[in-house]
N, C-alpha and C. Protein backbone atom coordinates (compact mmCIF):
# COMPACT_ATOMS: atom_id res chain seq x y z
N UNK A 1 0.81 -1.20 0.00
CA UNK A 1 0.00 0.00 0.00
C UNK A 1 0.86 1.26 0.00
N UNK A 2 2.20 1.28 0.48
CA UNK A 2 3.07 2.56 0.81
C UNK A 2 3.31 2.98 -0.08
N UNK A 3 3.42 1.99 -1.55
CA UNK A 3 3.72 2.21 -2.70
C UNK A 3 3.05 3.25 -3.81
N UNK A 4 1.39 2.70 -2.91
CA UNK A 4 0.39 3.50 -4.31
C UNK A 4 0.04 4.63 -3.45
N UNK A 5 1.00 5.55 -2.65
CA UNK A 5 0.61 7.28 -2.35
C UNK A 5 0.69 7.53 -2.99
N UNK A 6 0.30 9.06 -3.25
CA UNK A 6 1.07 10.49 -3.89
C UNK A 6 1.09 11.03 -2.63
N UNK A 7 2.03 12.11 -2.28
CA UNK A 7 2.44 12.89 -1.38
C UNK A 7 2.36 14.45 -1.31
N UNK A 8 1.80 14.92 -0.87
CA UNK A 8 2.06 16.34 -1.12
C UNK A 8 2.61 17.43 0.08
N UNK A 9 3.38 17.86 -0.35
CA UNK A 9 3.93 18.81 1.41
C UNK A 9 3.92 20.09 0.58
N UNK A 10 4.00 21.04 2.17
CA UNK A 10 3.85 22.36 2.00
C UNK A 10 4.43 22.93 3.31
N UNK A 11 4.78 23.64 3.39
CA UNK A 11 5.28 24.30 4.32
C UNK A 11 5.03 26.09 4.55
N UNK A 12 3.96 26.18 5.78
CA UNK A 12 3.55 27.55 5.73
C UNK A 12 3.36 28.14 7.22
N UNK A 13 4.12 29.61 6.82
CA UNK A 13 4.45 30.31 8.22
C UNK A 13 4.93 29.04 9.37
N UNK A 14 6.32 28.43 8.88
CA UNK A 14 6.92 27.71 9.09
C UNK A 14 6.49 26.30 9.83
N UNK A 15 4.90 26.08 9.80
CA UNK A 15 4.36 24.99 9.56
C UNK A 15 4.28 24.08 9.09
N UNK A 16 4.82 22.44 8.92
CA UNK A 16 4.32 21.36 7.69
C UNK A 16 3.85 20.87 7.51
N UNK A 17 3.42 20.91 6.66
CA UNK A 17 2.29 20.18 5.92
C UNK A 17 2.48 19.05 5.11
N UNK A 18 0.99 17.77 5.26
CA UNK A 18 1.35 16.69 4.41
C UNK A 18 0.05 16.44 3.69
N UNK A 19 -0.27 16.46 2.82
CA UNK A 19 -1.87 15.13 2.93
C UNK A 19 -1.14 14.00 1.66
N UNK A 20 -1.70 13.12 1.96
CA UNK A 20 -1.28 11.73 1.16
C UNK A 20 -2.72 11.52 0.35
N UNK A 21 -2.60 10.85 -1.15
CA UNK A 21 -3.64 10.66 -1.55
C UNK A 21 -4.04 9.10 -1.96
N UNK A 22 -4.87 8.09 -1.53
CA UNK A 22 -4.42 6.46 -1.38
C UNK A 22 -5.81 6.43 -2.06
N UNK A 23 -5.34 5.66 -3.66
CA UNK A 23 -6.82 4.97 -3.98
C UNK A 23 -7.62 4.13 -3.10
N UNK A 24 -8.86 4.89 -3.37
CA UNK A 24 -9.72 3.76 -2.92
C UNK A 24 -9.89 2.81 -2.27
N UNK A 25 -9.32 1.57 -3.86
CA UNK A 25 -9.30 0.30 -3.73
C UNK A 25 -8.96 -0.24 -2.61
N UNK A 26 -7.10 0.32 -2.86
CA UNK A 26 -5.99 -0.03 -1.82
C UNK A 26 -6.48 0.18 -0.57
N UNK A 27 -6.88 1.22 -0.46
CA UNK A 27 -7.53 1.59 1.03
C UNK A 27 -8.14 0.81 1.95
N UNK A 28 -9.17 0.15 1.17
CA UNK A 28 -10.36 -0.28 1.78
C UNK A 28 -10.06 -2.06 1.69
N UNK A 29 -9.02 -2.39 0.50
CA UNK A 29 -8.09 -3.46 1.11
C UNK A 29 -7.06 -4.10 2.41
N UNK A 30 -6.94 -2.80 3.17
CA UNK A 30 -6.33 -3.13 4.66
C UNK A 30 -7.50 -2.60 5.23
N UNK A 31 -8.20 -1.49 5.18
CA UNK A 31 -9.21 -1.02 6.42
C UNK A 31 -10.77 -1.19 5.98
N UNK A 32 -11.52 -1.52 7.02
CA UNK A 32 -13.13 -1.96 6.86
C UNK A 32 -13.50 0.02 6.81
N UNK A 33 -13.36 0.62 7.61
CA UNK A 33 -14.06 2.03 7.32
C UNK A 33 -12.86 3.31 7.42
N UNK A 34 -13.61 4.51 7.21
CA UNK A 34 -12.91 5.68 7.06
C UNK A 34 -12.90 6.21 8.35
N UNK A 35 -11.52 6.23 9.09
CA UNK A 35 -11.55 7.43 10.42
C UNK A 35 -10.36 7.66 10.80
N UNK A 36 -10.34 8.68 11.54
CA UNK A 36 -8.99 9.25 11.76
C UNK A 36 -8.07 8.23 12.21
N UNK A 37 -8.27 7.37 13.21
CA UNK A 37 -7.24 6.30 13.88
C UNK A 37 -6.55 5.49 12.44
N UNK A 38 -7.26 5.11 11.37
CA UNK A 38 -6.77 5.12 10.66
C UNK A 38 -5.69 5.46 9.72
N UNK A 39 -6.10 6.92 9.49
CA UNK A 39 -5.63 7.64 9.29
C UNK A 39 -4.03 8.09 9.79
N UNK A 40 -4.25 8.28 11.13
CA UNK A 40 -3.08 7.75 11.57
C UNK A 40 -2.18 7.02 11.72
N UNK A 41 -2.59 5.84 11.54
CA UNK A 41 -1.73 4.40 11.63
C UNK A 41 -1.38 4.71 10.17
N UNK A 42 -1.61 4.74 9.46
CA UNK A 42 -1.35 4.99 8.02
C UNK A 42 -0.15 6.03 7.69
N UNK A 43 -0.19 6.93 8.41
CA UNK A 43 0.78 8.21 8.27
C UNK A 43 1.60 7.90 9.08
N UNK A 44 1.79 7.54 10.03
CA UNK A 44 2.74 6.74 10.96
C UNK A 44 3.67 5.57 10.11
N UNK A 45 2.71 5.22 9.55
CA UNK A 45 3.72 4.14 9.07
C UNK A 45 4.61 4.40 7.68
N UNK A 46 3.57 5.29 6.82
CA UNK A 46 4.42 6.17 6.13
C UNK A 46 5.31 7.12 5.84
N UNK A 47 5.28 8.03 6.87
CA UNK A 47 6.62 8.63 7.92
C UNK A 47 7.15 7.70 8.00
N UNK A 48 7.16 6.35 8.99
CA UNK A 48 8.40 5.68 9.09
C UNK A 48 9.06 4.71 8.14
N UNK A 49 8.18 4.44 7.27
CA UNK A 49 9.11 3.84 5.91
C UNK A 49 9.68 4.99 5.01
N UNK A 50 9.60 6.05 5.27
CA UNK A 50 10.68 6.75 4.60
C UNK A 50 11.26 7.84 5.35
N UNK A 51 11.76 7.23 6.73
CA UNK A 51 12.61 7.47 7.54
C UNK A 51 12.88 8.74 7.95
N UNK A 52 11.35 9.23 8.48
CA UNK A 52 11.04 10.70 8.53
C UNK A 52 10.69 10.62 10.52
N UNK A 53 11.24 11.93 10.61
CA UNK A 53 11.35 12.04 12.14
C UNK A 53 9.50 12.75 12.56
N UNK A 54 9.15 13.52 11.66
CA UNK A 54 8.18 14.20 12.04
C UNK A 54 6.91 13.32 12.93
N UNK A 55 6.43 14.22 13.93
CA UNK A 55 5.48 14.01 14.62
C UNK A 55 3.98 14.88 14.01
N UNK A 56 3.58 14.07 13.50
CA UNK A 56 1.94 14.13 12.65
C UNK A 56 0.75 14.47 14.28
N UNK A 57 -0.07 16.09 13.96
CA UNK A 57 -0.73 16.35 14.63
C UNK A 57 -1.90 16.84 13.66
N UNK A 58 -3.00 16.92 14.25
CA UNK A 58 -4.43 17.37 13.51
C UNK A 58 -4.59 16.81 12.13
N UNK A 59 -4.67 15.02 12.27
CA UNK A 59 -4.47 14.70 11.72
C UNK A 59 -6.17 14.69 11.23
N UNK A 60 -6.54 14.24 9.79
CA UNK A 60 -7.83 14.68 9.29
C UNK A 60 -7.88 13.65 8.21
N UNK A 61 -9.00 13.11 8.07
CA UNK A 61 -9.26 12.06 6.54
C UNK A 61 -10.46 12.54 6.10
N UNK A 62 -10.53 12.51 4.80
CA UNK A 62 -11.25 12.62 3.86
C UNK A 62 -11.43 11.82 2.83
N UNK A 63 -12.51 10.94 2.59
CA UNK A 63 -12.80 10.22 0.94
C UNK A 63 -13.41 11.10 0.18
N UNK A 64 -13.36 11.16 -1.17
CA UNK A 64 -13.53 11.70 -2.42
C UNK A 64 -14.21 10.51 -3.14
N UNK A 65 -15.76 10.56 -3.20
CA UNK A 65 -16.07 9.61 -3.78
C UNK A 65 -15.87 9.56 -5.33
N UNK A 66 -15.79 11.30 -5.85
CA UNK A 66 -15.63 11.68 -7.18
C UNK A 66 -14.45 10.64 -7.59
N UNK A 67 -13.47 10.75 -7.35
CA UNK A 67 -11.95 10.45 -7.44
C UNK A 67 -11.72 9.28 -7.09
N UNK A 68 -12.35 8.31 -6.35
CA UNK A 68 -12.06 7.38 -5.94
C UNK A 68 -10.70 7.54 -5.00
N UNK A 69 -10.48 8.05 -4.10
CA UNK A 69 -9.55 8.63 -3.48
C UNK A 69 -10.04 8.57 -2.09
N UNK A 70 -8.96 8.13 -0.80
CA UNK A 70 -9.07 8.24 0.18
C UNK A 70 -7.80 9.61 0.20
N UNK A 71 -7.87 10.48 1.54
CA UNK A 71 -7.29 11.71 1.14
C UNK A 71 -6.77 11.93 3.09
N UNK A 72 -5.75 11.99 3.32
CA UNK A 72 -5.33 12.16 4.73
C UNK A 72 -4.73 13.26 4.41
N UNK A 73 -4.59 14.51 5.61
CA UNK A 73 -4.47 15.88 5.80
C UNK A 73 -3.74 15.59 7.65
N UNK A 74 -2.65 16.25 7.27
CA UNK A 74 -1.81 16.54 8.83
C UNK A 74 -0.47 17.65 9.25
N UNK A 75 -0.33 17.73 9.91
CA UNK A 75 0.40 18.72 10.30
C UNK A 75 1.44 17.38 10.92
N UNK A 76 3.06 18.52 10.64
CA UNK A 76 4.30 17.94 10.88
C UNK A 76 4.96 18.96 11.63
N UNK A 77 5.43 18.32 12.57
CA UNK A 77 6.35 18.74 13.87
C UNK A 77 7.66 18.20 13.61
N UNK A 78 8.69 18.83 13.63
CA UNK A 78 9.97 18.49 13.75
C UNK A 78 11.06 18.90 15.16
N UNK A 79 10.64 20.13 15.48
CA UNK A 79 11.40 20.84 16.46
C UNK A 79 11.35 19.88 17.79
N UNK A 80 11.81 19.39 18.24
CA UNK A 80 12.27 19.12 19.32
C UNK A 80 11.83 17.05 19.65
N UNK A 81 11.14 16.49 18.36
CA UNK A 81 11.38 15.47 18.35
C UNK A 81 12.86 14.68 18.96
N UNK A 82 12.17 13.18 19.48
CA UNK A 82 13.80 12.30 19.31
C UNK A 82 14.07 11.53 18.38
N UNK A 83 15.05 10.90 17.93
CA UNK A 83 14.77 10.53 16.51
C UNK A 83 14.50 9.09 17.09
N UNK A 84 13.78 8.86 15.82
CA UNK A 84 13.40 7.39 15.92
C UNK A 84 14.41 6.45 15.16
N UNK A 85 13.88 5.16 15.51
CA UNK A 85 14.21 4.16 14.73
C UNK A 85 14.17 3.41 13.52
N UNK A 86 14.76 3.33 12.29
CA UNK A 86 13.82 3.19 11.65
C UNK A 86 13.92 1.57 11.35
N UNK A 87 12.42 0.91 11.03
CA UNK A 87 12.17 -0.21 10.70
C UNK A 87 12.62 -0.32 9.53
N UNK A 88 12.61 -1.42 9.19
CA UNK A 88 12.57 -2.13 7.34
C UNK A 88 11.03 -3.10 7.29
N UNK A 89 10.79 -2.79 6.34
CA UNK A 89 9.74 -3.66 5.49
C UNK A 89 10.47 -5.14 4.69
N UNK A 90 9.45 -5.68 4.19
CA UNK A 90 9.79 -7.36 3.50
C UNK A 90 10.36 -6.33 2.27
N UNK A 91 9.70 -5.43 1.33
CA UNK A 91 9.80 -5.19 0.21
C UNK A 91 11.17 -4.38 0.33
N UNK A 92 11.76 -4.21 1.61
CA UNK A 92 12.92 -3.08 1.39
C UNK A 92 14.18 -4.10 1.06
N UNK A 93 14.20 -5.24 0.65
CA UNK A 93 15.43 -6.37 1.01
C UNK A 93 15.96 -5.90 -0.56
N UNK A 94 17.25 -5.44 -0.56
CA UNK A 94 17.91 -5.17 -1.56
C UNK A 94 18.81 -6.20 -2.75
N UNK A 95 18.67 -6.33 -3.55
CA UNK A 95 19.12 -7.39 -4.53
C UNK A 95 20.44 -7.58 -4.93
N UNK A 96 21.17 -8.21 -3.91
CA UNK A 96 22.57 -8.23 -3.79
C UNK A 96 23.44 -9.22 -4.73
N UNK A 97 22.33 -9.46 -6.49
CA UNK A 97 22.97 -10.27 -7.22
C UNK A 97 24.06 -9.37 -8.28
């Protein structure tokens, strides 16, 4: 699923910004409904597969039935985080032929 985002950041009056945009399909292939806890676990885990320190607040979901689009909206904290750890995934195993 980490695969089929799009990403979008922004950064304003030194605020950051993220929302991620996850078809549909994919979506509703790991989760039964739409809600923030979701939402979260989702951005959490996407922050940490690409080995991002930020702490995700006011975090917000939205589906787009037009678009077929599930649509997460959050704010990023960096200042005074600790850094984390970062995991590996099955798909991160590198091809050492």
């Amino acid at each position: 699923m980490l695969d089929s985002i799009r990403e979008t950041r922004a950064v304003r009056d030194g605020l950051h910004n993220i929302m991620l945009e996850i078809p549909e399909e994919i979506y509703k292939t790991f989760y039964d409904n739409i809600s923030e806890a979701n939402a979260l676990d989702i951005l959490k885990q996407y922050l940490n597969y690409h080995q991002d320190d930020a702490v995700p607040k006011d975090v917000k979901i939205r589906h787009n039935s037009n678009a077929h689009t599930v649509n997460i909206y959050a704010n990023l904290h960096y200042l005074g985080n600790d850094k984390t750890r970062p995991r590996y995934y099955a798909d991160d195993v590198i091809d050492g032929g």
